[in-house]
N, C-alpha and C. Protein backbone atom coordinates (compact mmCIF):
# COMPACT_ATOMS: atom_id res chain seq x y z
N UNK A 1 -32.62 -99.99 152.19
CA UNK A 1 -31.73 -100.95 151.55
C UNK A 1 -32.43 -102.31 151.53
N UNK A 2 -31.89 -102.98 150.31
CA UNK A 2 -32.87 -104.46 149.84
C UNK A 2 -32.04 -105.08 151.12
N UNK A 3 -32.84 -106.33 151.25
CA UNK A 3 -32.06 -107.36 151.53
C UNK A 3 -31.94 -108.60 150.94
N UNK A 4 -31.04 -109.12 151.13
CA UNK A 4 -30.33 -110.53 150.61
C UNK A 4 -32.00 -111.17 150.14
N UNK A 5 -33.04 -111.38 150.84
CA UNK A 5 -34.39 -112.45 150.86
C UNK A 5 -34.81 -111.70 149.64
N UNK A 6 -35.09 -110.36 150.11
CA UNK A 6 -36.02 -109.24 148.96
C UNK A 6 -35.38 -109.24 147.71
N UNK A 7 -34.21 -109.44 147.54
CA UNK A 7 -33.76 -109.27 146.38
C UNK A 7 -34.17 -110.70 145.32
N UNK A 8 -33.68 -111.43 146.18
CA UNK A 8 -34.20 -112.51 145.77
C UNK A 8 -35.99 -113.53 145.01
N UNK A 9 -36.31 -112.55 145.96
CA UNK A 9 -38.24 -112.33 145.61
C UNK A 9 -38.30 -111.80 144.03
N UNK A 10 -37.28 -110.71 144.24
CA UNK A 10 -37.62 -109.83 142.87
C UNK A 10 -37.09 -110.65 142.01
N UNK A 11 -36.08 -111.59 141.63
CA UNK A 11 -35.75 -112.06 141.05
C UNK A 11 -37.35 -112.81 139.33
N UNK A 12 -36.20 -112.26 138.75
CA UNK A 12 -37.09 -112.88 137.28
C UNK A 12 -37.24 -114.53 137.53
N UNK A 13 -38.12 -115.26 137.20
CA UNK A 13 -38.05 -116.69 136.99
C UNK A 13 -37.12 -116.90 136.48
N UNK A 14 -36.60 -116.68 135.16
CA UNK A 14 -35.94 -116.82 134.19
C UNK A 14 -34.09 -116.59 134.55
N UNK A 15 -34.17 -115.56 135.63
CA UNK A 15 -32.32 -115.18 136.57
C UNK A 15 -32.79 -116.42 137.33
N UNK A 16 -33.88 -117.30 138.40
CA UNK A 16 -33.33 -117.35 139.56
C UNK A 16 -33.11 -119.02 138.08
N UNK A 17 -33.98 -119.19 137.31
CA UNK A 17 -33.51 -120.96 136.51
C UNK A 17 -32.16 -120.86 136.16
N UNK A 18 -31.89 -119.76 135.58
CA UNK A 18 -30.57 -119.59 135.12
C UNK A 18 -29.06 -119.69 136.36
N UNK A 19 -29.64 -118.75 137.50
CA UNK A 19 -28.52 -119.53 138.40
C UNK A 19 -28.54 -120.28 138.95
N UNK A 20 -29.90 -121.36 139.14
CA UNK A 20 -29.90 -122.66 139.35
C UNK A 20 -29.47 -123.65 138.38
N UNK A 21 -29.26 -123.09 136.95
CA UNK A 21 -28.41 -124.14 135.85
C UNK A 21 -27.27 -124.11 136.28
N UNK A 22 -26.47 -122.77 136.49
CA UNK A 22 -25.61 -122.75 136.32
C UNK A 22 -25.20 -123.29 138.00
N UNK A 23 -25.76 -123.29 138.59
CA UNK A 23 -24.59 -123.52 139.89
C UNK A 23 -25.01 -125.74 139.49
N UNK A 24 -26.17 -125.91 139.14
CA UNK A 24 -26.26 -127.26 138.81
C UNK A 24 -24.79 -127.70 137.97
N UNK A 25 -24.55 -127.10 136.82
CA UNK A 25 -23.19 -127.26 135.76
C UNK A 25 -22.24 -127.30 136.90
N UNK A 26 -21.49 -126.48 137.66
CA UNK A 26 -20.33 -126.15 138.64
C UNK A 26 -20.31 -127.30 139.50
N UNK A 27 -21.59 -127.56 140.00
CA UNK A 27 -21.77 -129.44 141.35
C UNK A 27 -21.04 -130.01 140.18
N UNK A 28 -21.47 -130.23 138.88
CA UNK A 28 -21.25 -131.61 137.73
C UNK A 28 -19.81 -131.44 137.91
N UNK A 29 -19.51 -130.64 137.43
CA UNK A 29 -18.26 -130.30 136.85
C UNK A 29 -17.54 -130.60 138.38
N UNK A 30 -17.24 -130.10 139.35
CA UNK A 30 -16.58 -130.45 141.25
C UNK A 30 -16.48 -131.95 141.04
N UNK A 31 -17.93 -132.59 141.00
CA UNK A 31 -18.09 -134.15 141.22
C UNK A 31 -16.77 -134.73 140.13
N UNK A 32 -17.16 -134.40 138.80
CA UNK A 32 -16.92 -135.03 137.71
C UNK A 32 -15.00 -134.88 138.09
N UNK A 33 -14.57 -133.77 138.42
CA UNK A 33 -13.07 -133.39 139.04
C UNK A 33 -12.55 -134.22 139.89
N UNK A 34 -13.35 -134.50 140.46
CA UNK A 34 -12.89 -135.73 141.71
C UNK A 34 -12.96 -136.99 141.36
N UNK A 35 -14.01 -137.34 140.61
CA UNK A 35 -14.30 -138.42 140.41
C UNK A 35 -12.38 -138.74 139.10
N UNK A 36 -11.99 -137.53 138.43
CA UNK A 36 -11.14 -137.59 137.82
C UNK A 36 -9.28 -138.24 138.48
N UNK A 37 -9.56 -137.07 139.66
CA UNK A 37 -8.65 -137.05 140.41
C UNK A 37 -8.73 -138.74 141.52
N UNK A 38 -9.78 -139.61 141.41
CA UNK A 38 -9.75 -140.72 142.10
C UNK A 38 -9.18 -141.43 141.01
N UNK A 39 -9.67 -141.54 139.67
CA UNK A 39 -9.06 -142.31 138.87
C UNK A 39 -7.50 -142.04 138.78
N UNK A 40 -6.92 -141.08 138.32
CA UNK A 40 -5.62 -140.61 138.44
C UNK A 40 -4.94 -141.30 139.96
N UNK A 41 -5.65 -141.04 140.77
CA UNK A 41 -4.97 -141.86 141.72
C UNK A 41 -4.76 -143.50 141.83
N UNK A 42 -5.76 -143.94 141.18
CA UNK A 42 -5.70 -145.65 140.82
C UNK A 42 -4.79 -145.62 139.67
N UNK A 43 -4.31 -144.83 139.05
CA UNK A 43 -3.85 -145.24 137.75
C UNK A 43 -2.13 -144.89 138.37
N UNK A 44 -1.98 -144.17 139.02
CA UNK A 44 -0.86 -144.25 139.52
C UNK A 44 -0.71 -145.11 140.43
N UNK A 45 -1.30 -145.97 141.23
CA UNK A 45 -1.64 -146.74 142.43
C UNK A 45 -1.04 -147.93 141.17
N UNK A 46 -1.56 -148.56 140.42
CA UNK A 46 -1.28 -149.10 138.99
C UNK A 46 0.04 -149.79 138.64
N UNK A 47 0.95 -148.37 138.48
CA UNK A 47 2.02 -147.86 137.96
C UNK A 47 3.28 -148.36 139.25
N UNK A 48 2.97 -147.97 140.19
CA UNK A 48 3.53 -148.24 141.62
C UNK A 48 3.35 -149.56 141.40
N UNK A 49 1.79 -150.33 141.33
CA UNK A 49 2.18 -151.61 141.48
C UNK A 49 3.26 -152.42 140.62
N UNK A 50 3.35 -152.35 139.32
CA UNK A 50 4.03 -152.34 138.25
C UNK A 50 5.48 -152.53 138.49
N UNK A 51 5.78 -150.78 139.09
CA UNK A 51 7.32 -150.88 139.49
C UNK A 51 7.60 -151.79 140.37
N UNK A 52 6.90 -151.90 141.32
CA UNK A 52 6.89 -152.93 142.48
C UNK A 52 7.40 -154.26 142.26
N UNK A 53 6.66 -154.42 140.75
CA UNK A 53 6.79 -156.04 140.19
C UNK A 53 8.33 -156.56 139.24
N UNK A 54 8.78 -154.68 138.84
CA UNK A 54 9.51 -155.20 138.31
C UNK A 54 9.84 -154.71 136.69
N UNK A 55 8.83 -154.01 136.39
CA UNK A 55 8.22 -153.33 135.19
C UNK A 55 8.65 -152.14 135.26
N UNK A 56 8.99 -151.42 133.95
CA UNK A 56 9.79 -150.63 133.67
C UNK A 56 8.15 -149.86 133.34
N UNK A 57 8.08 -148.85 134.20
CA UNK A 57 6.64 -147.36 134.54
C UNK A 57 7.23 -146.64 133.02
N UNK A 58 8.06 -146.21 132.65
CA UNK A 58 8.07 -145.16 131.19
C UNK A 58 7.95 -146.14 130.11
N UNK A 59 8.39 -147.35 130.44
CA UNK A 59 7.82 -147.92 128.84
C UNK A 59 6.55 -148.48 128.92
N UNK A 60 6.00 -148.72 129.92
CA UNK A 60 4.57 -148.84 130.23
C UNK A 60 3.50 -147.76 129.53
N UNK A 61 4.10 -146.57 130.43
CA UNK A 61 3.55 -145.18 129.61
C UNK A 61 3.52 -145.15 128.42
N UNK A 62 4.41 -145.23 127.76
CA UNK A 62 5.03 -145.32 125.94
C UNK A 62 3.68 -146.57 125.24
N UNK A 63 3.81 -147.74 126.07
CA UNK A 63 2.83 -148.36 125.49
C UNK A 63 1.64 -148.16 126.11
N UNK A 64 0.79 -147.57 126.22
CA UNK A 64 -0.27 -147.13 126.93
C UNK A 64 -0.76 -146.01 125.82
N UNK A 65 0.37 -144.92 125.83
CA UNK A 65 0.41 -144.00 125.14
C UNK A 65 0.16 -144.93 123.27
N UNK A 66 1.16 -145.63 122.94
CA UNK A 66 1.04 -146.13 121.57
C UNK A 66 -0.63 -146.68 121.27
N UNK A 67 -0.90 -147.44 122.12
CA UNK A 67 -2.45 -148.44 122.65
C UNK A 67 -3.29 -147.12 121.68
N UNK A 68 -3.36 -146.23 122.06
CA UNK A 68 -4.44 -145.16 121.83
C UNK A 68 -3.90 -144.79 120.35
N UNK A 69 -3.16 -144.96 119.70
CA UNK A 69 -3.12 -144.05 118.55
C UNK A 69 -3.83 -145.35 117.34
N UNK A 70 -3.99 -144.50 116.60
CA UNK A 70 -4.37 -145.32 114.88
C UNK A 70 -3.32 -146.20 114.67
N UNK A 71 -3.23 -147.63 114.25
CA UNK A 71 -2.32 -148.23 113.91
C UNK A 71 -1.46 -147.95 112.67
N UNK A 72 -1.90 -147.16 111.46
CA UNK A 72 -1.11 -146.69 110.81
C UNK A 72 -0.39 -145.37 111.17
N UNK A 73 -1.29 -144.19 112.24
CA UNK A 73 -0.53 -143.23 112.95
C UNK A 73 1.12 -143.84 113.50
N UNK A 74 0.63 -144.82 114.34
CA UNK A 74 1.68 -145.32 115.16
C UNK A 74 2.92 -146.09 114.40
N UNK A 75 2.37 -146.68 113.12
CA UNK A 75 3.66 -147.36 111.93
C UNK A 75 4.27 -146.39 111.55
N UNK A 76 3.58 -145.36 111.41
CA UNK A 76 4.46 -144.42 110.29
C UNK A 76 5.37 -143.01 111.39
N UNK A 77 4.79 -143.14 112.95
CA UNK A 77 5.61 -142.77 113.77
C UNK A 77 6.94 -143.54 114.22
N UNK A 78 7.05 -144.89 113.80
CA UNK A 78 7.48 -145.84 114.20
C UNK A 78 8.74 -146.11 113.15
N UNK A 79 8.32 -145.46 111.82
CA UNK A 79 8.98 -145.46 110.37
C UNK A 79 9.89 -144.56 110.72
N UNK A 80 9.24 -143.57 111.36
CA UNK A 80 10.08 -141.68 111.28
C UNK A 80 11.07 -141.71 111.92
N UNK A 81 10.77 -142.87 113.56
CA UNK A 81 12.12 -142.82 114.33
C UNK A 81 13.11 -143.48 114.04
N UNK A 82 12.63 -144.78 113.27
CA UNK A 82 13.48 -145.89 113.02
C UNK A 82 14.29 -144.94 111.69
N UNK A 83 13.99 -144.18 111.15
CA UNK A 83 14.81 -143.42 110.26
C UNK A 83 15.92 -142.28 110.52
N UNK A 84 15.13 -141.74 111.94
CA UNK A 84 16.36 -140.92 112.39
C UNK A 84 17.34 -141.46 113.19
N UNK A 85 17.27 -142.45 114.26
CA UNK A 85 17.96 -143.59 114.61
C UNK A 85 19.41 -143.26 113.67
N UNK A 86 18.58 -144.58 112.92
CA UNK A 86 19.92 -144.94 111.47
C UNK A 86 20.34 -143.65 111.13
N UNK A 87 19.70 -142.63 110.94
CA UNK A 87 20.67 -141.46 110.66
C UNK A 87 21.57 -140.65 111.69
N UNK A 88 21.57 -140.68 112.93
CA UNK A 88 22.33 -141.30 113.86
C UNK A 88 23.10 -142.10 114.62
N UNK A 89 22.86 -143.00 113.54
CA UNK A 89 23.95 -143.89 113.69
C UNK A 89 23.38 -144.62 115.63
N UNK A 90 22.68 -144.68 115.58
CA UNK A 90 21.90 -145.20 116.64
C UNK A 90 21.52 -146.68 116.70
N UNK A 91 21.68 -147.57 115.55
CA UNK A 91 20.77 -148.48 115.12
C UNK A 91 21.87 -149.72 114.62
C-alpha cells in the first residue's frame, strides 16, 4: 500500500500546480469572506450608531439603497409609486 508521501512523489507536475491553484483560490476566497464579514460588521456598527443619534435605520437603508441606482431608474421608480399611492388613495 502507497503512502500519503509516495503518492504524492508520483504526482504529475501539472495535479500537484493545479492543487496548489486551487487551494491558493479557497485562502482568497476565506480571507476575502472575512474581510466581507468585518465590513458588514462596521456597516451595522454604522447603523447602531445612527439609531443611537436618532435616525430612522430603514429610511437610511431606503436611501443608501436609492444612492446606488441610475437616477432615471430611481425617477421613474419614484413615478410608479407616486402613481399607485394616488390610486390608493394614499396621497
Amino acid at each position: 500500500m502507497a503512502t500519503s508521501a509516495a503518492v504524492q512523489e508520483d504526482e504529475a507536475p501539472a495535479t500537484r500546480f493545479a492543487k496548489d491553484q486551487l487551494k491558493a483560490i479557497i485562502e482568497r476566497i476565506e480571507r476575502l469572506e472575512e474581510e466581507k464579514k468585518t465590513i458588514s460588521d462596521d456597516i451595522r456598527d454604522v447603523y447602531a450608531e445612527a439609531k443611537g443619534n436618532g435616525f430612522d435605520v430603514k429610511a437610511l437603508r431606503t436611501i443608501v439603497r436609492m444612492r446606488k441606482q441610475d437616477a432615471n431608474e430611481r425617477a421613474e421608480q419614484e413615478t410608479i409609486l407616486e402613481t399607485y399611492l394616488q390610486a390608493l388613495g394614499m396621497l
